[in-house]
Protein backbone atom coordinates (compact mmCIF):
# COMPACT_ATOMS: atom_id res chain seq x y z
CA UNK A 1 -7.95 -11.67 -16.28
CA UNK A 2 -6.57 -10.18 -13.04
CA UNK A 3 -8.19 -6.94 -11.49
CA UNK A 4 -5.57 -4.73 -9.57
CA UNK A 5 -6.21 -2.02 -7.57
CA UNK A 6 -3.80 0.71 -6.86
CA UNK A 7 -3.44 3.27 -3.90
CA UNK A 8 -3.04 6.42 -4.31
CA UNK A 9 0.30 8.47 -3.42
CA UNK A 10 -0.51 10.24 -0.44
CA UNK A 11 1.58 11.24 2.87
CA UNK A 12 0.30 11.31 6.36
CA UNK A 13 0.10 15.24 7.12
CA UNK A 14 1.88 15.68 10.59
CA UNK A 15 -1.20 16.39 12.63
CA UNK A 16 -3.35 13.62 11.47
CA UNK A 17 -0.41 11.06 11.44
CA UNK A 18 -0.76 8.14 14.91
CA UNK A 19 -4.82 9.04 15.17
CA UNK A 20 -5.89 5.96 12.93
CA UNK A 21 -6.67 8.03 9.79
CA UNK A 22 -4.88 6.37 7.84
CA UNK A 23 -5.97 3.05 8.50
CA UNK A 24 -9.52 3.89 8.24
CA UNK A 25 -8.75 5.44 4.48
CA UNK A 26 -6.88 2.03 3.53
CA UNK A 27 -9.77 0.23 4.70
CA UNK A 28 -12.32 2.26 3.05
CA UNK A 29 -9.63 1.72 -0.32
CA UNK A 30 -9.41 -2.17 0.19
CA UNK A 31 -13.40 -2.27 0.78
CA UNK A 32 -14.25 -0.44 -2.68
CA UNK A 33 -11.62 -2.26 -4.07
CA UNK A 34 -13.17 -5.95 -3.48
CA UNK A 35 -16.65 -4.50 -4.52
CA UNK A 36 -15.28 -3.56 -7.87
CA UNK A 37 -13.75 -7.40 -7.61
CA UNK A 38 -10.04 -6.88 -7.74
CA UNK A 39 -7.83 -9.32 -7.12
CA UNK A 40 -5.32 -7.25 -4.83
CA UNK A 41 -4.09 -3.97 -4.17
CA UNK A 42 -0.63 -2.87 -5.03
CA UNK A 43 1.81 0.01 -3.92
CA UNK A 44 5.09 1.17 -3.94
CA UNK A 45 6.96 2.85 -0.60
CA UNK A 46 9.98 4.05 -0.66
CA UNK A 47 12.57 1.54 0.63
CA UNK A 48 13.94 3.93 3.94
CA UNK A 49 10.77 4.76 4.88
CA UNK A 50 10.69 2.42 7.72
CA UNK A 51 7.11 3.68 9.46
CA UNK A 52 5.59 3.45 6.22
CA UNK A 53 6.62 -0.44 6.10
CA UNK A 54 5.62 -1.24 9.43
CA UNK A 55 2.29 0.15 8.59
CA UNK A 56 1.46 -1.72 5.97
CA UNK A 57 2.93 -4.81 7.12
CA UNK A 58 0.95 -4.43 10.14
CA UNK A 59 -2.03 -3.77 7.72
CA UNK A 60 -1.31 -7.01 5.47
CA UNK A 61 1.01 -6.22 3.01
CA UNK A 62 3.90 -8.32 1.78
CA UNK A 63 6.76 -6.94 -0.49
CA UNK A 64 6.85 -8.64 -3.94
CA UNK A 65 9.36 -6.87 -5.61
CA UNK A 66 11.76 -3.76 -5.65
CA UNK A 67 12.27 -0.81 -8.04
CA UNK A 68 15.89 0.45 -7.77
CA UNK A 69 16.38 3.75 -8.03
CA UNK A 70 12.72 4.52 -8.25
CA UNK A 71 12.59 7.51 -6.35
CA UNK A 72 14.35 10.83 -6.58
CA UNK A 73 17.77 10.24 -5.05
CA UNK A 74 17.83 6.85 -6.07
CA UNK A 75 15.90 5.74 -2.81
CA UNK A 76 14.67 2.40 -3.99
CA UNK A 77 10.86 1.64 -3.74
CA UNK A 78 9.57 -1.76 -2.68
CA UNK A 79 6.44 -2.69 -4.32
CA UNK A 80 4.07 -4.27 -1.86
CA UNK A 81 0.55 -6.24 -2.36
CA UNK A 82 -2.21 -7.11 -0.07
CA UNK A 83 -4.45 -10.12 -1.28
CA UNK A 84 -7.81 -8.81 -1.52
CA UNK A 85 -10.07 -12.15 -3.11
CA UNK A 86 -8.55 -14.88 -1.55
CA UNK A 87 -11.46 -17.34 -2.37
CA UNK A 88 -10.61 -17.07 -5.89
């Protein structure tokens, strides 16, 4: 049986966004994460939001999949995965 985790929808507030908060919280996630053994840790980001991308592509996440017309608007979200047991 596979164990996901899943991050919680939060945004960046403007003062605290480029000081590494961010990061820190993700890897605080992805660490409790692998001690409750999951498997990987999904998300979903709206498909425009370009700086949200990067920064989880910079952080290890690959797209899997896409949700059309997810979002209010019909902004598309792209579900995304990082790989959290990769001994298994």
């Amino acid at each position: 049986m596979s164990h996901e985790a899943r991050r919680p929808r939060e945004r960046a507030r403007c003062r605290l966004r480029r000081q590494g908060v961010a990061g820190r919280v993700l890897d605080a996630l992805c660490a409790a994460a692998r001690e409750q053994e999951a498997d990987r840790m999904l998300l979903e980001v709206a498909a425009d939001n370009a700086a949200a991308i990067a920064f989880y592509d910079a952080h290890g996440f690959t797209t899997i999949s896409r949700r059309t017309g997810y979002y209010r608007g019909g902004v598309d979200a792209l579900v995304m995965q990082l790989e959290l047991q990769e001994d298994r």
